[in-house]
C-alpha atoms as a PDB file:
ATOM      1  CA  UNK A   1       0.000   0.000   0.000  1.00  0.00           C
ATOM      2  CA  UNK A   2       1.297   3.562  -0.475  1.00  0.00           C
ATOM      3  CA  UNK A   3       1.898   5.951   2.239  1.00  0.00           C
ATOM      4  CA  UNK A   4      -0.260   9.118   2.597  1.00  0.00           C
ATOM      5  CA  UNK A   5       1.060  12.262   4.311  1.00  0.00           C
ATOM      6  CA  UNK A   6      -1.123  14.315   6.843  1.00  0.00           C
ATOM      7  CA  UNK A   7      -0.357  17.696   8.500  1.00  0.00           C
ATOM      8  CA  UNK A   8      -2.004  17.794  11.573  1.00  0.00           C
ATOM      9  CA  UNK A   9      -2.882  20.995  13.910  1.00  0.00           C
ATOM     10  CA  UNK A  10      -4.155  19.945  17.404  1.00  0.00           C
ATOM     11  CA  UNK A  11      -5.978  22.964  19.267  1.00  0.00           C
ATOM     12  CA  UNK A  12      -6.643  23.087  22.503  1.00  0.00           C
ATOM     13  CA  UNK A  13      -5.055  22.088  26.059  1.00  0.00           C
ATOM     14  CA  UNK A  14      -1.974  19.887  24.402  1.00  0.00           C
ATOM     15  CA  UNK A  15       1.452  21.774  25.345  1.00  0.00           C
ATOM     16  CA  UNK A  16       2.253  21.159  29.071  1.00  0.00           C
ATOM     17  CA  UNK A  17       0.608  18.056  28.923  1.00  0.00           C
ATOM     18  CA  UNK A  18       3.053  15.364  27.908  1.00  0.00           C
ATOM     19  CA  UNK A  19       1.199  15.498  24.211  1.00  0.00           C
ATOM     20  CA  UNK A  20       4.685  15.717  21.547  1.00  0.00           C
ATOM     21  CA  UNK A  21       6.246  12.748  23.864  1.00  0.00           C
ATOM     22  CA  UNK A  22       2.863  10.487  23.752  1.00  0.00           C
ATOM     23  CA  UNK A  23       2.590  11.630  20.034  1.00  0.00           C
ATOM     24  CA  UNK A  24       6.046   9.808  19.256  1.00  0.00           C
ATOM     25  CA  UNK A  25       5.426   6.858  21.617  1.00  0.00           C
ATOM     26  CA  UNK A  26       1.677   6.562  19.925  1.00  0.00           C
ATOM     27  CA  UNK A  27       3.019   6.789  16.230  1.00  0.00           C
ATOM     28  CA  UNK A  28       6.222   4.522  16.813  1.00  0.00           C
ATOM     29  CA  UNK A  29       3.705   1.569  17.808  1.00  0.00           C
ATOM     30  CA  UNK A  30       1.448   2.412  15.184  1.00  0.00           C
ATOM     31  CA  UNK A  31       4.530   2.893  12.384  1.00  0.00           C
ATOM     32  CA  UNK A  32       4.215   6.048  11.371  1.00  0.00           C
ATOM     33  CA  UNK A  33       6.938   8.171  11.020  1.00  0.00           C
ATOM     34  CA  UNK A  34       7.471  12.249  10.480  1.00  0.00           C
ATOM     35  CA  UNK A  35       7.554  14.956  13.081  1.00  0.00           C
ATOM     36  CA  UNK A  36       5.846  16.931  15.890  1.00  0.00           C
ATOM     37  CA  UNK A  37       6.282  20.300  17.400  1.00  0.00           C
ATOM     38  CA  UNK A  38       4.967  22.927  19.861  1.00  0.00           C
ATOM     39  CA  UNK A  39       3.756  26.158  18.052  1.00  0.00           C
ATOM     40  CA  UNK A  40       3.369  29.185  19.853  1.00  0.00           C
ATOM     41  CA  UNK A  41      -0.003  29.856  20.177  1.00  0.00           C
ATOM     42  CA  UNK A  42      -0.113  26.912  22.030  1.00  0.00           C
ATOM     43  CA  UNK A  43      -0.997  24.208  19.379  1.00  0.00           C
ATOM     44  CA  UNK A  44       1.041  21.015  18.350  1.00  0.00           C
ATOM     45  CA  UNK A  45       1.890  20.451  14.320  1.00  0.00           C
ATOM     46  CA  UNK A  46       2.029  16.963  13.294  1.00  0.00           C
ATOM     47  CA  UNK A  47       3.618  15.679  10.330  1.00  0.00           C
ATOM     48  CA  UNK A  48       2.679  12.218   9.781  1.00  0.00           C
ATOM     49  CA  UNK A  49       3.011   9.586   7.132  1.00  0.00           C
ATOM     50  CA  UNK A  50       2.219   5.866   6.795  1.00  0.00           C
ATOM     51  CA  UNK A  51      -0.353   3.679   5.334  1.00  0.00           C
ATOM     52  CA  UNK A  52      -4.075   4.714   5.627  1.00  0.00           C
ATOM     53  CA  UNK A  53      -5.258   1.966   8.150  1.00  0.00           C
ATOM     54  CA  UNK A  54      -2.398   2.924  10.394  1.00  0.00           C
ATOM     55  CA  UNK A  55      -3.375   7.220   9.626  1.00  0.00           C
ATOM     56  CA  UNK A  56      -6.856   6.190  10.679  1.00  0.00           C
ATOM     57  CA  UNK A  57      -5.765   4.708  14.132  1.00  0.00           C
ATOM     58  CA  UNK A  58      -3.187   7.757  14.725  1.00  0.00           C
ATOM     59  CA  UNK A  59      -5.549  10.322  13.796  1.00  0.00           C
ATOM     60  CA  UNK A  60      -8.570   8.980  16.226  1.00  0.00           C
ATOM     61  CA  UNK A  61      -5.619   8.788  19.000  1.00  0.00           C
ATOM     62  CA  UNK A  62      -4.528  12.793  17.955  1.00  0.00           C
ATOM     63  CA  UNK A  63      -8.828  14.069  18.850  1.00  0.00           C
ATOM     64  CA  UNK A  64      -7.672  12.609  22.291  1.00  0.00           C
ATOM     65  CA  UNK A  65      -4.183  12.774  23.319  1.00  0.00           C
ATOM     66  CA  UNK A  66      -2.814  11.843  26.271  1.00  0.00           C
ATOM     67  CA  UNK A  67      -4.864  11.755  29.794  1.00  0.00           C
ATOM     68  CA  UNK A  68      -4.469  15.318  30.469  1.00  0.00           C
ATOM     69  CA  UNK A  69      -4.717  17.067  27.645  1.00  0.00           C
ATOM     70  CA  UNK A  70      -7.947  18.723  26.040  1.00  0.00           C
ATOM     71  CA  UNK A  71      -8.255  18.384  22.342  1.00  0.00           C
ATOM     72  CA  UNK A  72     -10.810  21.051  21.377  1.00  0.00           C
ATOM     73  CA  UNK A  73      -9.930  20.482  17.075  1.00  0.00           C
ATOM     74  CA  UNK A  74      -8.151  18.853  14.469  1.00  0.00           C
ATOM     75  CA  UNK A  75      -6.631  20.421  11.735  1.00  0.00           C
ATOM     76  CA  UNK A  76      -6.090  18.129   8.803  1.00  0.00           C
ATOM     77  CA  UNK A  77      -4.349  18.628   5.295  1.00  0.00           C
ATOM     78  CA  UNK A  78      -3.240  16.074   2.724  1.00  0.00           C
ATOM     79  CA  UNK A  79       0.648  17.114   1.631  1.00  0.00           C
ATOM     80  CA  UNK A  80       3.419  15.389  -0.223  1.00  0.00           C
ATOM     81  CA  UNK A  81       5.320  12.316   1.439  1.00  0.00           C
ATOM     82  CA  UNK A  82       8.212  13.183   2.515  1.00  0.00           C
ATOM     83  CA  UNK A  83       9.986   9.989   3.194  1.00  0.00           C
ATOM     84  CA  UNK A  84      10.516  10.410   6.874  1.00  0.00           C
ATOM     85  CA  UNK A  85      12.685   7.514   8.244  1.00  0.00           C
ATOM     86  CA  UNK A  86      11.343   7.590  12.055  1.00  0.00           C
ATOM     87  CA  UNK A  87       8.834  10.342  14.062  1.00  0.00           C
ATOM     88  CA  UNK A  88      10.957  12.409  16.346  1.00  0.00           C
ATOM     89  CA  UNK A  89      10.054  15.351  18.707  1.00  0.00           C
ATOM     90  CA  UNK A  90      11.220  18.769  17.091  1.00  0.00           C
ATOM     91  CA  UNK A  91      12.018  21.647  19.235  1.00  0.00           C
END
């Protein structure tokens, strides 16, 4: 199957909250790879790639994050793959 690549913005209460570190652990058991970051007003980007069954699963883990933090929306664009080689935390 071919890879698909998302962009994803999560709004709401997800810096503070543990959210890039559960974002990595989430998409390294799920196989995707790309990146994720803290912006500054307060949201988390998300560049992910990996086959659609597996985008499906990360994306319905992304509208809830991890315990503490308060997804209020989901940003999503299709982009280019990138080829990413592993998901790692970007500061």
């Amino acid at each position: 199957m071919a890879k698909i690549h998302k962009q994803i913005i999560v709004k709401g209460k997800v810096q503070g909250v543990y959210f890039r570190a559960s974002t990595k652990q989430t998409a390294e058991q799920l196989g995707i790879t790309g990146q994720v970051k803290n912006l500054p007003d307060g949201s988390v980007w998300i560049a992910a790639e990996s086959e659609a069954a597996a985008m499906e699963a990360f994306i319905a883990w992304c509208r809830q994050g991890p315990p503490h933090a308060v997804v209020n929306a989901l940003e999503l664009t299709d982009a280019p793959v990138q080829h990413y080689t592993k998901f790692e935390v970007v500061r």
